[in-house]
Structure formats: structure tokens, C-alpha cells
C-alpha atoms as a PDB file:
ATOM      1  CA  UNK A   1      76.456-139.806  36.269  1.00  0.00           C
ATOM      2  CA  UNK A   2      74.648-138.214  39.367  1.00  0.00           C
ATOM      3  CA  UNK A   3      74.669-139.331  42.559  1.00  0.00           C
ATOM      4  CA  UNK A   4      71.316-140.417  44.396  1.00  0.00           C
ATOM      5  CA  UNK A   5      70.283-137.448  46.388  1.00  0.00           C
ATOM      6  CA  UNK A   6      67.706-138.020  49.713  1.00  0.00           C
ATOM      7  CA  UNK A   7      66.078-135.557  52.088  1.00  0.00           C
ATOM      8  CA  UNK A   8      66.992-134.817  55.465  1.00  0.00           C
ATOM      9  CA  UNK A   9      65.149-133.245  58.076  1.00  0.00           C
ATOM     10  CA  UNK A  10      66.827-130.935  60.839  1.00  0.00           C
ATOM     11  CA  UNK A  11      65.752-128.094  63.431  1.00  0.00           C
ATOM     12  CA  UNK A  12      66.221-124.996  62.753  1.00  0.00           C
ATOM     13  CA  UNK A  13      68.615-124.326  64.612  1.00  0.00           C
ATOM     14  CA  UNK A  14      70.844-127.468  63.044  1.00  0.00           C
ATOM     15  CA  UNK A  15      69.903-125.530  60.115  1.00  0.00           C
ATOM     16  CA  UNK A  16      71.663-122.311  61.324  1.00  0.00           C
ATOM     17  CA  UNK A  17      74.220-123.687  62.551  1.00  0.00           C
ATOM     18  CA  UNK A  18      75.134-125.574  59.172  1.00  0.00           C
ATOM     19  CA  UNK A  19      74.640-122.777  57.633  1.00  0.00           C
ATOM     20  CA  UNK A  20      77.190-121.121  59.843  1.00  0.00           C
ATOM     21  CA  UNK A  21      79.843-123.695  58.696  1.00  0.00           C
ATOM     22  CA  UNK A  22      78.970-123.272  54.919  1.00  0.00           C
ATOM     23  CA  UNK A  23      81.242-121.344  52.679  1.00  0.00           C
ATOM     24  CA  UNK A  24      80.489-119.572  49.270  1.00  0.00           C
ATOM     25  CA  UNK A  25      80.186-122.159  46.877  1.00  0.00           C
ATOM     26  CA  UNK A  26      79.503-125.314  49.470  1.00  0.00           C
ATOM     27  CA  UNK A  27      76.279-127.289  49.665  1.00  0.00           C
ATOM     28  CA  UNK A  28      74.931-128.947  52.586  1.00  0.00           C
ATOM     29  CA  UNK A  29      76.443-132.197  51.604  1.00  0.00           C
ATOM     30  CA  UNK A  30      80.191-130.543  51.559  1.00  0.00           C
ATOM     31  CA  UNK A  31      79.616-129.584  54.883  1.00  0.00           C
ATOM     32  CA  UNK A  32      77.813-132.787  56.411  1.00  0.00           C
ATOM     33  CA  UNK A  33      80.643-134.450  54.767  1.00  0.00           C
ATOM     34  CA  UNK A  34      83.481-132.426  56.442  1.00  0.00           C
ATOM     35  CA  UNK A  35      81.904-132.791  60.199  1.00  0.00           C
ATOM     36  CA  UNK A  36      82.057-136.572  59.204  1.00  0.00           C
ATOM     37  CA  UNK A  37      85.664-136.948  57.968  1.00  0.00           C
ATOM     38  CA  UNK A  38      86.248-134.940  61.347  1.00  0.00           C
ATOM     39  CA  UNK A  39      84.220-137.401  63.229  1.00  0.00           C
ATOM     40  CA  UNK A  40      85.715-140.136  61.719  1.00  0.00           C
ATOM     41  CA  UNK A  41      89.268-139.308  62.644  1.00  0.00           C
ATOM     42  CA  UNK A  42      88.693-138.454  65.844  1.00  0.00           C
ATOM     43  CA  UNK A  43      87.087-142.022  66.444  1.00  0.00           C
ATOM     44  CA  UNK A  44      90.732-142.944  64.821  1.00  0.00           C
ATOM     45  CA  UNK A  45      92.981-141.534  67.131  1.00  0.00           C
ATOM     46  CA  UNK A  46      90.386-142.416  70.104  1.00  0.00           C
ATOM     47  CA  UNK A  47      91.053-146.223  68.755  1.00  0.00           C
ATOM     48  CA  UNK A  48      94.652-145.728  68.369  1.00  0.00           C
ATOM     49  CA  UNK A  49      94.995-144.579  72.403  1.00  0.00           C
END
């Protein structure tokens, strides 16, 4: 079953600079979801100091 899908608006240059961490084969959503499991573990360790 798919998932729900929504629109989100950026700048251009948060578009750019997506696209700059986007690899062949990776949609927006991989990448969005990367810089949050990044996000999220560095709120971890911040927690855990």
C-alpha cells in the first residue's frame, strides 16, 4: 500500500542544496529523511551529556 504523500514548499536555494545531498536513485524524501535520523541522534548524544 502507498504511503500518503504531501507538498512542501522550500527556497530555492533549500532546493539546491537538497539537491546537492541527493544521490542517483534518491528522492527528496530519502534525503529529508537522512538529515532527520542525523538530527535526531545528535539531539541523542546532546541528551546523553
Amino acid at each position: 500500500m502507498a504511503e500518503d504523500k504531501t507538498t512542501v514548499t522550500v527556497t530555492d536555494d533549500t532546493w539546491r542544496r537538497l539537491m546537492m545531498r541527493k544521490g542517483r536513485g534518491d528522492s527528496f524524501d530519502d534525503v529529508i529523511g537522512e538529515l532527520l535520523d542525523l538530527a535526531e541522534e545528535h539531539e541523542e548524544e546532546q541528551d546523553e551529556s
